[in-house]
Each structure stands twice: as structure tokens, then as C-alpha cells.
Protein backbone atom coordinates (compact mmCIF):
# COMPACT_ATOMS: atom_id res chain seq x y z
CA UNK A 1 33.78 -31.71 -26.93
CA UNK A 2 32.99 -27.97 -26.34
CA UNK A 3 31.76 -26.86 -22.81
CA UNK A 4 29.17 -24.33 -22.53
CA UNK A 5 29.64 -22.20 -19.38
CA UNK A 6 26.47 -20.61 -17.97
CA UNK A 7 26.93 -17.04 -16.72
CA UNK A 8 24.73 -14.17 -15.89
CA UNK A 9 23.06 -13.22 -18.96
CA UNK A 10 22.71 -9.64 -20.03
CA UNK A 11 19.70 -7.83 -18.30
CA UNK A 12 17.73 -6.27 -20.87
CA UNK A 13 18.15 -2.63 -21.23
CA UNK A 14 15.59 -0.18 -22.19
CA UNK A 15 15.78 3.51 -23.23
CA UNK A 16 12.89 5.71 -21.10
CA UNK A 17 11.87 6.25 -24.10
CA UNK A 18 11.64 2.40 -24.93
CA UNK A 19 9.83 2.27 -21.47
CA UNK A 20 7.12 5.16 -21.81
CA UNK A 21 6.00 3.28 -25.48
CA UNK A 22 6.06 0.10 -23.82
CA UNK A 23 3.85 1.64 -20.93
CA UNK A 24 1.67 3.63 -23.33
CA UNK A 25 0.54 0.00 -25.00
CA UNK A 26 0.15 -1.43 -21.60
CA UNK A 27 -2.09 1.42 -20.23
CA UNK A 28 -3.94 1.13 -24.18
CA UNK A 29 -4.91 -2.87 -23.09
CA UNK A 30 -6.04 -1.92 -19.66
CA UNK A 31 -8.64 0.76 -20.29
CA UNK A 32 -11.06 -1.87 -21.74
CA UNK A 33 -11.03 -3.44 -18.06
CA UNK A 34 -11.55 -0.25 -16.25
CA UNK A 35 -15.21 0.86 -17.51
CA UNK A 36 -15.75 2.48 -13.94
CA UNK A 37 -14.37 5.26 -12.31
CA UNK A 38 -12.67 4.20 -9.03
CA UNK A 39 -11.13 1.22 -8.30
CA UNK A 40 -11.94 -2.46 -10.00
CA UNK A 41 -11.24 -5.89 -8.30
CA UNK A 42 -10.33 -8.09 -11.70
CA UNK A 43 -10.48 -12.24 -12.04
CA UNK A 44 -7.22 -12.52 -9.48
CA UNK A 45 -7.17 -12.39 -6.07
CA UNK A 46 -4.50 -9.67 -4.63
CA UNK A 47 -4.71 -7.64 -7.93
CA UNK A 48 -6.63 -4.70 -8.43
CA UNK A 49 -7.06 -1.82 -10.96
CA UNK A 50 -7.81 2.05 -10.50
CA UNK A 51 -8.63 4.24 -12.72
CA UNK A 52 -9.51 8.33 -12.39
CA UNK A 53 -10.45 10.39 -15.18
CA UNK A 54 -9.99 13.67 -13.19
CA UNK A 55 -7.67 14.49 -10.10
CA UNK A 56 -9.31 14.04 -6.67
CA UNK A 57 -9.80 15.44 -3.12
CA UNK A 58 -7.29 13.89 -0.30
CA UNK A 59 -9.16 10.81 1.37
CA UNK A 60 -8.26 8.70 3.94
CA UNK A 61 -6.64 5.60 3.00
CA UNK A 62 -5.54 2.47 4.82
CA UNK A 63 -2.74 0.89 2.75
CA UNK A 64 -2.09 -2.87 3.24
CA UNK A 65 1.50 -4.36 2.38
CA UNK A 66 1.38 -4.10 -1.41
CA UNK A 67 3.29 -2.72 -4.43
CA UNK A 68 1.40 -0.60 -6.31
CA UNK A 69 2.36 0.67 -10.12
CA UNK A 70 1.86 4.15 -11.56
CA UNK A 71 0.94 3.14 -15.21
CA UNK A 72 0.09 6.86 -16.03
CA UNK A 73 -1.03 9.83 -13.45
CA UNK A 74 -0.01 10.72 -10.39
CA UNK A 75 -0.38 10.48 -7.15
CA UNK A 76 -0.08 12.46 -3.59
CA UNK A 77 0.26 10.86 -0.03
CA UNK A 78 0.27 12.70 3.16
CA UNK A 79 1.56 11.01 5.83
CA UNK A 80 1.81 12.69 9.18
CA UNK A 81 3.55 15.73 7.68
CA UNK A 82 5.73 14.01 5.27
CA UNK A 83 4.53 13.94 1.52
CA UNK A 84 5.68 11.51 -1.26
CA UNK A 85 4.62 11.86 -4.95
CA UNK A 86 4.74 9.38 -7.23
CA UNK A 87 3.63 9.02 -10.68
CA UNK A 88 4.10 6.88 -14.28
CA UNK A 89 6.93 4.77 -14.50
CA UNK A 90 7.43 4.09 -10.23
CA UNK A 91 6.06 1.63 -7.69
CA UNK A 92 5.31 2.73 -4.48
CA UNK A 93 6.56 0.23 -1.89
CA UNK A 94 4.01 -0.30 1.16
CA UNK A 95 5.87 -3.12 3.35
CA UNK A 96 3.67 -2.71 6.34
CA UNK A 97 0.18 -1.24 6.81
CA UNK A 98 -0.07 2.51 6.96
CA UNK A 99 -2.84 4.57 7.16
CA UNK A 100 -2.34 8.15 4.58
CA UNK A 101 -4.25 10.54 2.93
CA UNK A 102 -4.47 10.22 -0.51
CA UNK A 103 -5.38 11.79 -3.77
CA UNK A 104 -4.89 11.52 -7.14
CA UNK A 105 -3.28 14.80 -8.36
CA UNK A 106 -2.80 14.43 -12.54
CA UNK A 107 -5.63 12.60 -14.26
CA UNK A 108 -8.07 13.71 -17.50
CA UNK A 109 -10.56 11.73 -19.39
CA UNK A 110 -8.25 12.08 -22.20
CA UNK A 111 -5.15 10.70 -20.14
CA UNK A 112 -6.89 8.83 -16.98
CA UNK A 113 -4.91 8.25 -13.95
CA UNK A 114 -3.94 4.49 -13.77
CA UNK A 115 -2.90 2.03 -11.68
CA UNK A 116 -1.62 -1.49 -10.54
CA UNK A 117 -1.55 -2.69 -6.70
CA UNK A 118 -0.49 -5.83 -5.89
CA UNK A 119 -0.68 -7.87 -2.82
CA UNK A 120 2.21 -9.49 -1.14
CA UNK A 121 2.51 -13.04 -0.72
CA UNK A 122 4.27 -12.57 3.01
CA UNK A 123 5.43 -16.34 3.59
CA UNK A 124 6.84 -16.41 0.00
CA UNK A 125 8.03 -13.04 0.60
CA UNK A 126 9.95 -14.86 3.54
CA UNK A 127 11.24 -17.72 1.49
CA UNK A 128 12.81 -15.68 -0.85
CA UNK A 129 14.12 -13.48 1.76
CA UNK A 130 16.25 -16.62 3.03
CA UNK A 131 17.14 -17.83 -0.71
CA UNK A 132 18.41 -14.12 -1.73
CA UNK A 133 20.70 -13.77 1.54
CA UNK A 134 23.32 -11.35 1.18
CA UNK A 135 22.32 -10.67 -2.86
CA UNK A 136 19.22 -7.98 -1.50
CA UNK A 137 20.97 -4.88 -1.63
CA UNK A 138 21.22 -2.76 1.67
CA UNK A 139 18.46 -0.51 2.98
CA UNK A 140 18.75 3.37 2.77
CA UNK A 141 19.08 4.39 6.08
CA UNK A 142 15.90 6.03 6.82
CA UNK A 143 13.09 3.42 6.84
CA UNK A 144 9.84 4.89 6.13
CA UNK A 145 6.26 2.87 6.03
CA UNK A 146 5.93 4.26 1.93
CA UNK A 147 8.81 4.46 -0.29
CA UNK A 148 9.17 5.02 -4.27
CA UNK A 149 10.93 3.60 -6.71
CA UNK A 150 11.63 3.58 -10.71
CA UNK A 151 10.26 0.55 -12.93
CA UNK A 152 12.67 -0.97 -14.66
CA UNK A 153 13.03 -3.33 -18.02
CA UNK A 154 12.70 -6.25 -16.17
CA UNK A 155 9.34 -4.44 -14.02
CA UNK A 156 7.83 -4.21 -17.48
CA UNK A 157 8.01 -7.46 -19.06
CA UNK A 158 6.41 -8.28 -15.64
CA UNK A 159 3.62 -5.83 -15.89
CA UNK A 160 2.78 -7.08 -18.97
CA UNK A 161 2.60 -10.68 -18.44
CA UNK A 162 0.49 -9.17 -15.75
CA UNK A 163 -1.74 -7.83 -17.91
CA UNK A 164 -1.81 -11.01 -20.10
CA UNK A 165 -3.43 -12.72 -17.13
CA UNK A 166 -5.80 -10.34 -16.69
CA UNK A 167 -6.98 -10.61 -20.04
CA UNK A 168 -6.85 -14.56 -20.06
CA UNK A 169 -7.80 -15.49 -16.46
CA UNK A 170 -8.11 -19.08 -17.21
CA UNK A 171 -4.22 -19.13 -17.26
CA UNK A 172 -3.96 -17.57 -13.99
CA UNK A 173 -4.49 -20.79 -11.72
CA UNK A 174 -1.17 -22.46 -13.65
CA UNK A 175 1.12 -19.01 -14.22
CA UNK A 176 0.27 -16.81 -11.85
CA UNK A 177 2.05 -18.08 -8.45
CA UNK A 178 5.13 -17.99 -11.17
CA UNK A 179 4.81 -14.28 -11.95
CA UNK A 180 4.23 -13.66 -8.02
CA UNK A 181 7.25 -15.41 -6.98
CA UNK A 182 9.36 -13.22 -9.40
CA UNK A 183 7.41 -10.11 -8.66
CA UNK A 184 8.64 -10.52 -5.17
CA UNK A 185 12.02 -11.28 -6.31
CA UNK A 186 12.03 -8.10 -8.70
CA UNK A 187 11.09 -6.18 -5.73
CA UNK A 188 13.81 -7.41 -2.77
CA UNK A 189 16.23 -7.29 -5.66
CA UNK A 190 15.52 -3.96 -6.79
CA UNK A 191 16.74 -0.42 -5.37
CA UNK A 192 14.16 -1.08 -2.73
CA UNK A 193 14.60 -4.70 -1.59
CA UNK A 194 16.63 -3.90 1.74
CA UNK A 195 13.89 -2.11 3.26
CA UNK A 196 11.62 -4.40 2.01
CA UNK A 197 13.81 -7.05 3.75
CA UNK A 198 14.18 -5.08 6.75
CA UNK A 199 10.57 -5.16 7.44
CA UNK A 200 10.30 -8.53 7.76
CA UNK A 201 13.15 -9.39 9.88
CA UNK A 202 11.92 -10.16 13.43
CA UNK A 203 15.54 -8.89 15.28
CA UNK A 204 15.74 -5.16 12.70
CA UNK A 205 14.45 -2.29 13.98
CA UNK A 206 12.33 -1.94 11.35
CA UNK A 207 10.80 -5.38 12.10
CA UNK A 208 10.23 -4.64 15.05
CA UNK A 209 8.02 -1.68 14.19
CA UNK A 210 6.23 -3.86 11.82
CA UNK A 211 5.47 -6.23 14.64
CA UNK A 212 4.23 -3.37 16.91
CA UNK A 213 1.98 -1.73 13.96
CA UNK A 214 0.84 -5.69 14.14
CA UNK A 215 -0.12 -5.50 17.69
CA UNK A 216 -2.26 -2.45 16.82
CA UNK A 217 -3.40 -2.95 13.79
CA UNK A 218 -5.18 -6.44 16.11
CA UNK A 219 -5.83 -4.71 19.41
CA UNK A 220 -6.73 -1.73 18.24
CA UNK A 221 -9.89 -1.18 20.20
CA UNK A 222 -8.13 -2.06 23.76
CA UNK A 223 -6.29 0.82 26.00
CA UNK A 224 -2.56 -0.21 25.15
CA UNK A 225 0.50 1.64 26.74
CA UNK A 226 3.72 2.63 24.45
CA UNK A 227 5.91 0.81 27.70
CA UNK A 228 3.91 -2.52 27.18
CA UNK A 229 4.27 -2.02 23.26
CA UNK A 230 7.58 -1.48 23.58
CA UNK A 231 8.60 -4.09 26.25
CA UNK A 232 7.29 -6.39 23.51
CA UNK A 233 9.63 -5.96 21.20
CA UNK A 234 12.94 -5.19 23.26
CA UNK A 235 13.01 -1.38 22.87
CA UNK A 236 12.61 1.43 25.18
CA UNK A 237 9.89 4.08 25.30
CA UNK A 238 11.87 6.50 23.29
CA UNK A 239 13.69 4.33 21.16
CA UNK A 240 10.27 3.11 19.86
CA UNK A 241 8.67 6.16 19.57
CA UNK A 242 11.82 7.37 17.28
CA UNK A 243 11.73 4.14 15.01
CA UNK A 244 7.96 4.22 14.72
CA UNK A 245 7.44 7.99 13.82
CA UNK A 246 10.07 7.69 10.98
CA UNK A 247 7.90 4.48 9.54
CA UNK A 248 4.52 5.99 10.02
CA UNK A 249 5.17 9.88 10.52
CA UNK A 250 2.45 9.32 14.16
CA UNK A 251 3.15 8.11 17.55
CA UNK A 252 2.03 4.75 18.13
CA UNK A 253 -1.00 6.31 20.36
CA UNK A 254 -1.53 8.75 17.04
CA UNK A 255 -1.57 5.24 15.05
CA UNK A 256 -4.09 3.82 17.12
CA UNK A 257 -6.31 6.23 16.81
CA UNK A 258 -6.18 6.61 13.71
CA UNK A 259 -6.82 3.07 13.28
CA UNK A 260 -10.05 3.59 15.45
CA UNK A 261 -11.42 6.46 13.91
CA UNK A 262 -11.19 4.74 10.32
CA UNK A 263 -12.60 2.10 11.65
CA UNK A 264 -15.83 3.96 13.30
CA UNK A 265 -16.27 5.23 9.63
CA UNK A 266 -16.20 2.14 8.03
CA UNK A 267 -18.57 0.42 10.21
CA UNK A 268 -20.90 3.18 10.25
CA UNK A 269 -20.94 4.03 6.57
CA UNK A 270 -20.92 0.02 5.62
CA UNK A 271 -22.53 -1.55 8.27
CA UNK A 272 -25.18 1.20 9.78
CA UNK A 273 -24.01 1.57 12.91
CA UNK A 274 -25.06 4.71 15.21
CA UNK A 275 -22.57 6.87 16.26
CA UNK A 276 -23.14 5.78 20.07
CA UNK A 277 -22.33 1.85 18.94
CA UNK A 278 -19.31 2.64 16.68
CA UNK A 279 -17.80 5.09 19.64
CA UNK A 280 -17.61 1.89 21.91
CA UNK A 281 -17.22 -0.72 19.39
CA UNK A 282 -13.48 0.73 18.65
CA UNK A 283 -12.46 1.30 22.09
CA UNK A 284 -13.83 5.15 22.84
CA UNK A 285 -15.28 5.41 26.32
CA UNK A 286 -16.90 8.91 25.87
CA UNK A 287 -18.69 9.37 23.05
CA UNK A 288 -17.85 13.61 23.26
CA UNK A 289 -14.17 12.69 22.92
CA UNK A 290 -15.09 10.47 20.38
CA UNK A 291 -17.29 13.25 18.54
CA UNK A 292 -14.56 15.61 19.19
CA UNK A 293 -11.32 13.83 17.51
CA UNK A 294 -13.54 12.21 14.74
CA UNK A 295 -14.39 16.05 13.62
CA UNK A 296 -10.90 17.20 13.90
CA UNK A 297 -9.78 13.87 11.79
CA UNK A 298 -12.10 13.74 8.97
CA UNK A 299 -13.48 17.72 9.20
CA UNK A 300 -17.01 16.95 9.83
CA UNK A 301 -18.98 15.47 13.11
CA UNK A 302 -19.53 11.66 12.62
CA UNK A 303 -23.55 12.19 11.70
CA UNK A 304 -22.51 15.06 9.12
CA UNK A 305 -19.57 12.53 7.67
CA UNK A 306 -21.64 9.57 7.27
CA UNK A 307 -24.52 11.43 5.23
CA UNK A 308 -22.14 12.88 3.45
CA UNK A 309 -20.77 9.86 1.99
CA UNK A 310 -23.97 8.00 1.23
CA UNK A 311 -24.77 10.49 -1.33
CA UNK A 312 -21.40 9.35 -3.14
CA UNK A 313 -21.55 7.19 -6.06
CA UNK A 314 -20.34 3.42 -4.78
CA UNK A 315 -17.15 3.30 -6.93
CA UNK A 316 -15.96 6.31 -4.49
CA UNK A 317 -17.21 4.19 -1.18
CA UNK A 318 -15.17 1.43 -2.14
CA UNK A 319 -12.02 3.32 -2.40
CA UNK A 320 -12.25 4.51 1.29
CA UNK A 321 -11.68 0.46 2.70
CA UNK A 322 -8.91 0.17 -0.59
């Protein structure tokens, strides 16, 4: 009687060549979801769609933890005063929330800019974490709150059972926690799975500057001090203020503010709140200070910001909470 031994079976390899045709298709089968310029929410929760038919002016974003896929394009983030460019064929890794400016910088209505984010599943995430153990590859040594990396063959079969879903949603509810569990698999295992690790380990450094951009990101409105933050999580002053300016390219008090100021725009713009309410409702106690670093944030005074933007189609509204 013969024995079959199971091994590790060949990963499939693909020319980028190979890759660019097999991205080409994929991009073909999307464009019939994305009638709108701007970003579209589809059928499946954490999955969402953008699509730009001409490059854009920087805006400020507030990136969740996601993945997100260049399927063709390109796009620019400014963080701090750090840039990173990515564009067709990488993923831009986002394993804690950052707040960038953003804009799409190669886009026509012949070859739109398009993309793929996708939503981490953070206690799966977890799970895997423990399963994988020493098999995630090591971090680079600079951890930084965006990083990019190059699809791969086994990135686009992914993709593109992806897009299968999105075209037959009613399969979703039975096949989708399958591709999300390997998604996140793909992703620790890949080029960028140590820092991806390394961001969710309570005792690294960079997990603990995911647990202090936590404490902001919910008491973001209250006077904190960097000694309390960092007491918190076991560091000193400087130590913290080191680790978190080489995540986020800020200060943690830099961080907060920003988180305040985006926050006053959002409520305004979305929920018609005077500039007096939104100073105090995010933690401001003088409404001139207020004025003052919401003009040297976003260029304008809030009042001049805020008509501004209602003038704006809603497709580019939406993209300022994305």
C-alpha cells in the first residue's frame, strides 16, 4: 500500500506581467459597481470601493485599521512630514488609526483611480496571531502607523474571490468570514505581517502606541498629559514621545488635536453645529484658540470651511469621515 505524504504545495507564481492582466480584468468587473465618483459602500459590511476619474486636492483623512488595495491609480499620503506613495499592484497597511492627508495623484476618466479597503476583523486578527506564532515573519525595524507593500499571486486570487462576492452578495453570509480569515492570514504572513503583529501585542512597543492612540482616539475631548499617557503603558515621557512620532509622524498632544479639530469639522459640516458648540464639544476652552488652530489646520476659519464644503457634491462629503 502506497503512502501519500502531504507537504507544502507549490505557491503559485505569477509573472508581473501575469499580475497586471489579471488586475486589468479585475478593475474591468468593478467599474460597473462604481457609477459614482468618490467612494461606494457595496452589499458587505467592512468593504468599500473608490473610484476617481481625475487626480484630487490633499484632504484630510482619518484612516481606521484596514488594508486597502491599489487596483489602478495612485495615491499620496502626508503624514506629519513623511510621505508614502502607493499605487496599482500594493496594499497599504493601516494597523492602527491615523489621521493623513490624502489625495489621489494619477487618475483619468479613461484609466480611473481604483480601489479596495478592507476592514480588519481585530479579534480574528488576534486568533490568528496566536495560531501563526513564530511563522509571521519579523517586523522591519522602523514601525510606522502606514506602510506599503506588493500584491502577490496569492493577494490576487483573493481579490478576486473578493470581487465574486461583490457581484453575488447572496454568497457572502456563507463565504465571506472564509475569505476574511485568509485575508488576515495573507496579510501577517506577508512581507508586512510582523508589524502588523507588532501592533497588536499588548507588551511591544508598538502595542503600546496602539493602546495610547486608543486612549486618545476615546478621550479625545478631555485635557490629557503625555506623563499620565505614558505612565499607562510603562514608558517614560521621552521614550513615548520617540515611539509615537515614528508611528504617527505628531506628538501625542499634535494627535489629539488633530483628532479634535477633525472632529469639530465633522460635526459641524454633518450635524449643524455652530462654531461656538463644536469649540467646546471637542474639548477647546477658548473658542479664539480654537478659531486660530482650526485656520492654520484646514487653511480657512471654521465658518469659511464649513460653507465651503456644503457647496461640494455629497460623494466628496463622504470621503472626508472615510
Amino acid at each position: 500500500m502506497s503512502t501519500i505524504q502531504l507537504g507544502a504545495s507549490a505557491k503559485p507564481s505569477l509573472t508581473p506581467t501575469d499580475l497586471s492582466t489579471r488586475m486589468d480584468r479585475l478593475v474591468h468587473r468593478l467599474l460597473p459597481l462604481l457609477v459614482e465618483d468618490g467612494m461606494t459602500e457595496t452589499a458587505i459590511d467592512d468593504i468599500s470601493l473608490m473610484r476617481r476619474d481625475q487626480p484630487s486636492a490633499p484632504q484630510a483623512i482619518v484612516y481606521r485599521p484596514a488594508v486597502c488595495f491599489m487596483l489602478q491609480g495612485a495615491k499620496e499620503l502626508q503624514v506629519g512630514s513623511s510621505s508614502v506613495t502607493y499605487a496599482r499592484l500594493n496594499y497599504l497597511l493601516i494597523p492602527v488609526m491615523i489621521p493623513v492627508s490624502g489625495r489621489v495623484s494619477l487618475a483619468s476618466p479613461a484609466q480611473p483611480y481604483v480601489g479596495l479597503s478592507f476592514n480588519f476583523d481585530i479579534a480574528e486578527l488576534h486568533e490568528l496571531m496566536l495560531l501563526l506564532g513564530d511563522r509571521i515573519p519579523a517586523a522591519k525595524t522602523n514601525h510606522s502607523g502606514l506602510s506599503v507593500g506588493t500584491m502577490d499571486a496569492d493577494m490576487m486570487q483573493l481579490l478576486e474571490r473578493l470581487v465574486e462576492l461583490l457581484e453575488k452578495p447572496d454568497d457572502a453570509a456563507v463565504l465571506l468570514p472564509l475569505i476574511k480569515r485568509e485575508m488576515m492570514y495573507r496579510l501577517l504572513l506577508g512581507e508586512l505581517g510582523g508589524q502588523l503583529r507588532d501592533f497588536h501585542l499588548i507588551d511591544s512597543q508598538a502595542g503600546r502606541i496602539a493602546q495610547v492612540i486608543e486612549m486618545l482616539k476615546q478621550r479625545f475631548h478631555e485635557p490629557l498629559r503625555v506623563r499620565d499617557l505614558a505612565d499607562a503603558v510603562h514608558l517614560s515621557e521621552s521614550a513615548l514621545y520617540q515611539a509615537f512620532k515614528s508611528v504617527t509622524a505628531m506628538s501625542p498632544i499634535q494627535f489629539q488635536k488633530k483628532l479634535r479639530l477633525d472632529e469639530a469639522r465633522r460635526i459641524m459640516l454633518f450635524e449643524g453645529m455652530d462654531v461656538s458648540s463644536a469649540c467646546y464639544q471637542v474639548g477647546y476652552e477658548s473658542p479664539s484658540q480654537f478659531s486660530r488652530e482650526y485656520s492654520r489646520l484646514f487653511g480657512r476659519s471654521p465658518k469659511a470651511d464649513i460653507d465651503y464644503f456644503r457647496q461640494l457634491p455629497d460623494t466628496t462629503l463622504n470621503q472626508m469621515v472615510s
